[in-house]
N, C-alpha and C. Protein backbone atom coordinates (compact mmCIF):
# COMPACT_ATOMS: atom_id res chain seq x y z
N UNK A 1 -9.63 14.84 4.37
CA UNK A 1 -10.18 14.08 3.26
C UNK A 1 -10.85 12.82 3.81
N UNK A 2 -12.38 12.31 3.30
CA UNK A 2 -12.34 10.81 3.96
C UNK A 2 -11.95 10.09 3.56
N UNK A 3 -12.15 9.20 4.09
CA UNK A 3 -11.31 8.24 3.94
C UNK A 3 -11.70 7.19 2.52
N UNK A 4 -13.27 7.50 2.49
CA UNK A 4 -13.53 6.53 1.00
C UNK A 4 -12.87 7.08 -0.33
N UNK A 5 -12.79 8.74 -0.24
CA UNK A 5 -11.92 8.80 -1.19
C UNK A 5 -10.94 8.58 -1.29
N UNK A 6 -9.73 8.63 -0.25
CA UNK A 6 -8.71 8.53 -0.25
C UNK A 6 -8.11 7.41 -0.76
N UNK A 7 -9.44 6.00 -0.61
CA UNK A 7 -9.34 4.46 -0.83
C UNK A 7 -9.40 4.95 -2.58
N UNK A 8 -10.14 5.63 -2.84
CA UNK A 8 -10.41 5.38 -4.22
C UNK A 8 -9.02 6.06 -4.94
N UNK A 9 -8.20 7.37 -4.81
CA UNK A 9 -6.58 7.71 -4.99
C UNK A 9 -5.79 6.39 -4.68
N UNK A 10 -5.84 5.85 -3.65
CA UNK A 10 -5.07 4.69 -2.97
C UNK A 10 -5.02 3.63 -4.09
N UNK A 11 -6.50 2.82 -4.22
CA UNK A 11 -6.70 2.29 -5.47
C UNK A 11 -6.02 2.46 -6.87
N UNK A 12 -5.73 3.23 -7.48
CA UNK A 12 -5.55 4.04 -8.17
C UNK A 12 -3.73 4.11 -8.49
N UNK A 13 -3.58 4.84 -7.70
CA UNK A 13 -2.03 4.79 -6.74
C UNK A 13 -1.53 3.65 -7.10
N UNK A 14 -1.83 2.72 -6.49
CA UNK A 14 -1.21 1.66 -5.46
C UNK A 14 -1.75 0.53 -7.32
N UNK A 15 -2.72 0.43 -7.62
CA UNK A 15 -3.34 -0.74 -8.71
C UNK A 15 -3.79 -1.80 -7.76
N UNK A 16 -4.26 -1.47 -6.72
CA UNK A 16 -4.78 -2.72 -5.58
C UNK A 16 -6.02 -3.46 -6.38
N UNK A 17 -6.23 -4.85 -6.24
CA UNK A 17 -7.46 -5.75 -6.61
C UNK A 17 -8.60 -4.94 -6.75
N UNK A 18 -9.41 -5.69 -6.60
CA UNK A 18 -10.65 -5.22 -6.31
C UNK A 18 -11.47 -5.79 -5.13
N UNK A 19 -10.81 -7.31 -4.70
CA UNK A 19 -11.03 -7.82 -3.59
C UNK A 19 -9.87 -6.91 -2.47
N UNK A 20 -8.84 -6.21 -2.77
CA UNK A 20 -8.46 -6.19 -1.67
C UNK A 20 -9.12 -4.02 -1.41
N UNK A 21 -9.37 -3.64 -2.47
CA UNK A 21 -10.33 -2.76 -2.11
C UNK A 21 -11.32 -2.70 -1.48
N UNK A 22 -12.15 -3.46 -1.32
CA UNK A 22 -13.59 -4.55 -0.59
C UNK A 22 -12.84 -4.20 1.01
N UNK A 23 -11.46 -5.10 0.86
CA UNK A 23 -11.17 -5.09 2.11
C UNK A 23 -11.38 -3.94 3.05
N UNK A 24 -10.42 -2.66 1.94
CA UNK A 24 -10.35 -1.43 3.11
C UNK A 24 -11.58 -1.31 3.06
N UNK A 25 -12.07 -1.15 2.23
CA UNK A 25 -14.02 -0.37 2.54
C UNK A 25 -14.43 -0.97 3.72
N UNK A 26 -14.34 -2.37 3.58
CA UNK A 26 -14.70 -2.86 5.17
C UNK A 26 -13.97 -2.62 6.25
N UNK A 27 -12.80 -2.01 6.13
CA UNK A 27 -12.55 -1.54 7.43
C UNK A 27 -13.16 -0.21 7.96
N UNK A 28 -12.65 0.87 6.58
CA UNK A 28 -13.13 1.92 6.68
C UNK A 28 -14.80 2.01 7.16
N UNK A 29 -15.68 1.23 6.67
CA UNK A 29 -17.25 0.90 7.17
C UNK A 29 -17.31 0.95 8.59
N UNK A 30 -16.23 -0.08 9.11
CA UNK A 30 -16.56 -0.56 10.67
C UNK A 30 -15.88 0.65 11.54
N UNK A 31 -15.03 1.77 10.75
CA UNK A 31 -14.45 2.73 11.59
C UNK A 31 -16.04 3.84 11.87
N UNK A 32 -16.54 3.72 10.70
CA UNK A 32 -17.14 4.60 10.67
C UNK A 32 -18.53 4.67 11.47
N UNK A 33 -18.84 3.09 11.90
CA UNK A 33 -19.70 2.88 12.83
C UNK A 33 -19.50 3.48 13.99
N UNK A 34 -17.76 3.74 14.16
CA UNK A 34 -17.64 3.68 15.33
C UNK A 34 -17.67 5.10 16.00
N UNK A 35 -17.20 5.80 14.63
CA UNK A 35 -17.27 7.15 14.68
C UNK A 35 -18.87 8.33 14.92
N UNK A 36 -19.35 7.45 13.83
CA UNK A 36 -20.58 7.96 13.75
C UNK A 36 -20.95 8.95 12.61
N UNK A 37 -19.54 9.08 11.92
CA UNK A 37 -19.51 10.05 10.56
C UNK A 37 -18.33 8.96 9.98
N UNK A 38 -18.56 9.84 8.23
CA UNK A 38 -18.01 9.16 7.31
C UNK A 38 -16.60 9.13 7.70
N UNK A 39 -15.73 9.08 8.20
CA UNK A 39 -14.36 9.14 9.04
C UNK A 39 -13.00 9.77 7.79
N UNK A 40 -12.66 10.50 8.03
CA UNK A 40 -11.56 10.91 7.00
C UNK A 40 -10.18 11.44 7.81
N UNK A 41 -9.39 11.92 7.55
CA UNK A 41 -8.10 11.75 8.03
C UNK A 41 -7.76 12.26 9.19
N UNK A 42 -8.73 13.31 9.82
CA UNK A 42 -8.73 13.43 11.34
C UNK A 42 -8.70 12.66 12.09
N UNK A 43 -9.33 11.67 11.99
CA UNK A 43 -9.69 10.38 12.38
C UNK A 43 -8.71 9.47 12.69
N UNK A 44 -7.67 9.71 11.68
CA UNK A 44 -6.58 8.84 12.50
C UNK A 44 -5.87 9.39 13.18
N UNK A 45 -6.03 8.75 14.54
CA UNK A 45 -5.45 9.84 15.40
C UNK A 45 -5.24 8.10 16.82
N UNK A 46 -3.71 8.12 17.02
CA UNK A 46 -3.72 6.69 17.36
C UNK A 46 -4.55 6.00 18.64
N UNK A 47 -4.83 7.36 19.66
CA UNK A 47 -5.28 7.08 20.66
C UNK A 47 -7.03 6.69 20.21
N UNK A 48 -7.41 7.08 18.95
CA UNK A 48 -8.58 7.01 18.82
C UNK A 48 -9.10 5.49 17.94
N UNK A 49 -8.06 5.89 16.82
CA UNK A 49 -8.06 4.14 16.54
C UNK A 49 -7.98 2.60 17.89
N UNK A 50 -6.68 2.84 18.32
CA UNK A 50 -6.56 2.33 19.51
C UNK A 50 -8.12 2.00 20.65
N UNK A 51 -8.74 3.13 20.67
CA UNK A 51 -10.17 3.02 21.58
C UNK A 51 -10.92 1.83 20.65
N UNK A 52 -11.20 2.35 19.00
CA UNK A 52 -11.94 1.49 17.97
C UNK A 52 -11.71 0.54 18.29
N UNK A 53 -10.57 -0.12 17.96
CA UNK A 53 -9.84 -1.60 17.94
C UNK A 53 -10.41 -1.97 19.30
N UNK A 54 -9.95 -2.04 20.41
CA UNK A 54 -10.25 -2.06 21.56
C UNK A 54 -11.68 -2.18 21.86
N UNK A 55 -12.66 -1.34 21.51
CA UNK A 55 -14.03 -1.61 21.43
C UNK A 55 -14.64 -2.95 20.79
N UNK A 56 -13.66 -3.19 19.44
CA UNK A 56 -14.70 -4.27 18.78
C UNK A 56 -14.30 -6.02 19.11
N UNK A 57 -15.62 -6.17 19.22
CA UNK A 57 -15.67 -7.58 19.61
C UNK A 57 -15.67 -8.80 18.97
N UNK A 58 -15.25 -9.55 19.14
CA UNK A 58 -15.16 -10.99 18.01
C UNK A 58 -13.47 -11.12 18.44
N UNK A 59 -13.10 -12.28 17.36
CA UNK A 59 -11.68 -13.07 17.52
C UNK A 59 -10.56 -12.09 17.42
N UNK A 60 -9.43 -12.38 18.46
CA UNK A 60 -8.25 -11.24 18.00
C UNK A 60 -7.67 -11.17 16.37
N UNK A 61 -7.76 -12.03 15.44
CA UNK A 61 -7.67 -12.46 14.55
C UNK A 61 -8.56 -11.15 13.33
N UNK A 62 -9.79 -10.98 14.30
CA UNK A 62 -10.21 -9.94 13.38
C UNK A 62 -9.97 -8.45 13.59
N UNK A 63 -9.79 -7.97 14.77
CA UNK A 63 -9.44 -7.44 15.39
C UNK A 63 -7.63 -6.95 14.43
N UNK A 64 -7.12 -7.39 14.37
CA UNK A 64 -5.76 -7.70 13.56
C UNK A 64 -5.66 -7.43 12.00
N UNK A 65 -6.40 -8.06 11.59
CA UNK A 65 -7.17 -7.72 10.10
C UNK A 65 -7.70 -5.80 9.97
N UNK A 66 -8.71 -5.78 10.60
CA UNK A 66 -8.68 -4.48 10.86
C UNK A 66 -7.35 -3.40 11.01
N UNK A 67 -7.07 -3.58 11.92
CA UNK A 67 -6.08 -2.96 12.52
C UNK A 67 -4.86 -2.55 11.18
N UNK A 68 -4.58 -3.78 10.72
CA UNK A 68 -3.89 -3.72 9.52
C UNK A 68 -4.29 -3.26 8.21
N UNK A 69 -5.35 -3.24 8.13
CA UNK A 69 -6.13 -2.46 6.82
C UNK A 69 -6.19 -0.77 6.90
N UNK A 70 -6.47 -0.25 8.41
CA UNK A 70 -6.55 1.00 8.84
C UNK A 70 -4.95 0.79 8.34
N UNK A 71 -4.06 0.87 8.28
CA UNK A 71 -2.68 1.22 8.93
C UNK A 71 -2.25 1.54 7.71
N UNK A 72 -2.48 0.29 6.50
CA UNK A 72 -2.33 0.64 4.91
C UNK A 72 -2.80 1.89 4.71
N UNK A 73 -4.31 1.84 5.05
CA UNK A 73 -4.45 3.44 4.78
C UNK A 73 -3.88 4.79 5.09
N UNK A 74 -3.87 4.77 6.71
CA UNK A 74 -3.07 5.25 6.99
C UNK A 74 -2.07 5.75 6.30
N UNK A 75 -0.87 4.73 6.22
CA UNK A 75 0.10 4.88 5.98
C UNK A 75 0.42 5.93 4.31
N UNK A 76 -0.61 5.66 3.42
CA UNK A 76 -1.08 6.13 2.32
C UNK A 76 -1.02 7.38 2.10
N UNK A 77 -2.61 7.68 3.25
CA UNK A 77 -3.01 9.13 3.62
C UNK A 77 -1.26 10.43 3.94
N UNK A 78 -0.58 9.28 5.23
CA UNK A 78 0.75 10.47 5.22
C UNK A 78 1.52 10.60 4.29
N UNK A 79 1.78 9.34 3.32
CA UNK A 79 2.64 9.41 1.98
C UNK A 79 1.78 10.41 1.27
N UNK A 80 0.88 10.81 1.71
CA UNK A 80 0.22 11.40 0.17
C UNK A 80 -0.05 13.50 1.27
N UNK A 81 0.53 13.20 2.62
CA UNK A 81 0.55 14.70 2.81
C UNK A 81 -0.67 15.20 3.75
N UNK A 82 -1.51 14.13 4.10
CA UNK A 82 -2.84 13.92 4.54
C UNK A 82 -2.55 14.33 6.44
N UNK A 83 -1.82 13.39 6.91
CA UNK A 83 -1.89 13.39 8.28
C UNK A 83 -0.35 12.62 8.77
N UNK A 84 0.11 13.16 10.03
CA UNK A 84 1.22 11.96 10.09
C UNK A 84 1.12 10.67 10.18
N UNK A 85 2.49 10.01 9.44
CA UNK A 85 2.55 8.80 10.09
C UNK A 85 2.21 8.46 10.83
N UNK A 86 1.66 6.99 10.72
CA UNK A 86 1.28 6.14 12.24
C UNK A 86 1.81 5.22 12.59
N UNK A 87 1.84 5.41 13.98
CA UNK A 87 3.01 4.50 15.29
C UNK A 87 2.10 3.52 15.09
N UNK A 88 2.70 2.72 15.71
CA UNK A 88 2.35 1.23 15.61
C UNK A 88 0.81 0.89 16.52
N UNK A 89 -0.68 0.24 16.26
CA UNK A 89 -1.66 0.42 17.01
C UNK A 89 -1.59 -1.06 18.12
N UNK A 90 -1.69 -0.86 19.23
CA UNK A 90 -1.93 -1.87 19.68
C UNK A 90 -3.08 -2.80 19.97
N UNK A 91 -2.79 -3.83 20.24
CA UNK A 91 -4.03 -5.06 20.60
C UNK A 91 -3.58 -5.41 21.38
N UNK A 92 -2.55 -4.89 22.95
CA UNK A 92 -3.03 -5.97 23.98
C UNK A 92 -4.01 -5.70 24.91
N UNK A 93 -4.26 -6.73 25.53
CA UNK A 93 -5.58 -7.25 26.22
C UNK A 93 -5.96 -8.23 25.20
N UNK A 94 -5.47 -8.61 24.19
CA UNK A 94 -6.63 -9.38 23.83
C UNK A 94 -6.05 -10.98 23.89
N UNK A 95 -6.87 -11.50 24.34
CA UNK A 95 -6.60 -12.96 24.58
C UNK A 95 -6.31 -13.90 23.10
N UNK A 96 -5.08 -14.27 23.04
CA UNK A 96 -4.50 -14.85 21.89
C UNK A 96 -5.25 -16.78 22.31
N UNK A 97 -5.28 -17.41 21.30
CA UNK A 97 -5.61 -18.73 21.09
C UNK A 97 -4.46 -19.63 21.46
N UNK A 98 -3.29 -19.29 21.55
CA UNK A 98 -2.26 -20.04 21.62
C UNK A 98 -2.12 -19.78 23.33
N UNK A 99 -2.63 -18.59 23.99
CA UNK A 99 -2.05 -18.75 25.28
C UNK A 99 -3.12 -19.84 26.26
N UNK A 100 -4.48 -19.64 25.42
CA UNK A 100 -5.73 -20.43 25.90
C UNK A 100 -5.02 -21.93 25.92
N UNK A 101 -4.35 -22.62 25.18
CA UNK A 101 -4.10 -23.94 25.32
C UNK A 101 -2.38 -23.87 25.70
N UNK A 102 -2.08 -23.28 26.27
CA UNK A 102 -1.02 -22.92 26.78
C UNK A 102 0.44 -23.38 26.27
N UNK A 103 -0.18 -22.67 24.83
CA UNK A 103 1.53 -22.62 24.02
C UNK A 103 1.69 -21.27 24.35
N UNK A 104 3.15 -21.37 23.76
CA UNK A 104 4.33 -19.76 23.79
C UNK A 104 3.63 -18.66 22.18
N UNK A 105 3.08 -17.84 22.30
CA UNK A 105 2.98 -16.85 21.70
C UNK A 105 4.47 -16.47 21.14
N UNK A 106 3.81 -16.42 19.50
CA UNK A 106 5.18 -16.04 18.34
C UNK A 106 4.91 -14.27 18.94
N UNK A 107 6.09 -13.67 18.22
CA UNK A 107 6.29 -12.53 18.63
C UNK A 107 5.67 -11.60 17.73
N UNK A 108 5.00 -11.79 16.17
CA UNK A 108 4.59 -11.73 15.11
C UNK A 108 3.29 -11.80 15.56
N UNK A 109 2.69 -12.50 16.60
CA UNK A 109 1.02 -12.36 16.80
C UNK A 109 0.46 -11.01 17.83
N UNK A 110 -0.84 -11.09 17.70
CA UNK A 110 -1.73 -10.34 18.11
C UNK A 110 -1.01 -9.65 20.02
C-alpha cells in the first residue's frame, strides 16, 4: 500500500490535526525523493530507511523529525497488517550540537 494512502486511513484512524498530517506528507515527500517512486510499505525496510536518513543533509535535528514521522507511520502500517514492526532507526554519525561546544549528550538525543 503507499504510503499517502495509508496517511490518509492513519488520519482517519488515529483523528490526527491537519498540521500534523502536513507533517507525515512531508516526510513521506522527502522518502519519496529518495526512492524515486511513490514509496508504500515495501519501503520500509530498516536498512533502507536507515540509508535515507543517512543520505539527507541539513541539522541532526531534522534528520530526527523525519526519522520520527517515518516510524509513526510505520508503526501504523504494522498495526494495521501492512509490514512488520520497526526496530529502532538510527542516526549515528551525526554530529550533535551539544558535543560541538563540548557538553555531555542527554541520552534522549540524536
Amino acid at each position: 500500500m503507499e504510503l499517502r494512502h495509508l496517511l490518509q486511513n492513519y488520519r482517519v484512524s488515529k483523528g490526527i490535526s491537519d498540521s500534523s498530517c502536513e507533517y507525515y506528507l512531508r516526510c513521506v515527500k522527502q522518502l519519496e525523493r529518495f526512492t524515486g517512486h511513490p514509496p508504500d510499505t515495501s519501503d520500509l525496510q530498516r536498512d533502507r530507511v536507515n540509508e535515507w536518513l543517512h543520505a539527507k543533509s541539513g541539522k541532526p535535528a531534522y534528520r530526527k523529525s523525519l526519522r520520527t514521522g517515518i516510524m509513526a507511520i510505520w508503526s501504523f502500517a504494522a498495526d494495521s497488517g501492512y509490514c512488520n514492526r520497526p526496530r529502532e532507526l538510527s542516526l549515528s554519525g551525526c554530529v550533535h550540537p551539544r558535543s560541538i561546544l563540548g557538553q555531555p549528550r542527554m541520552s534522549h538525543d540524536c
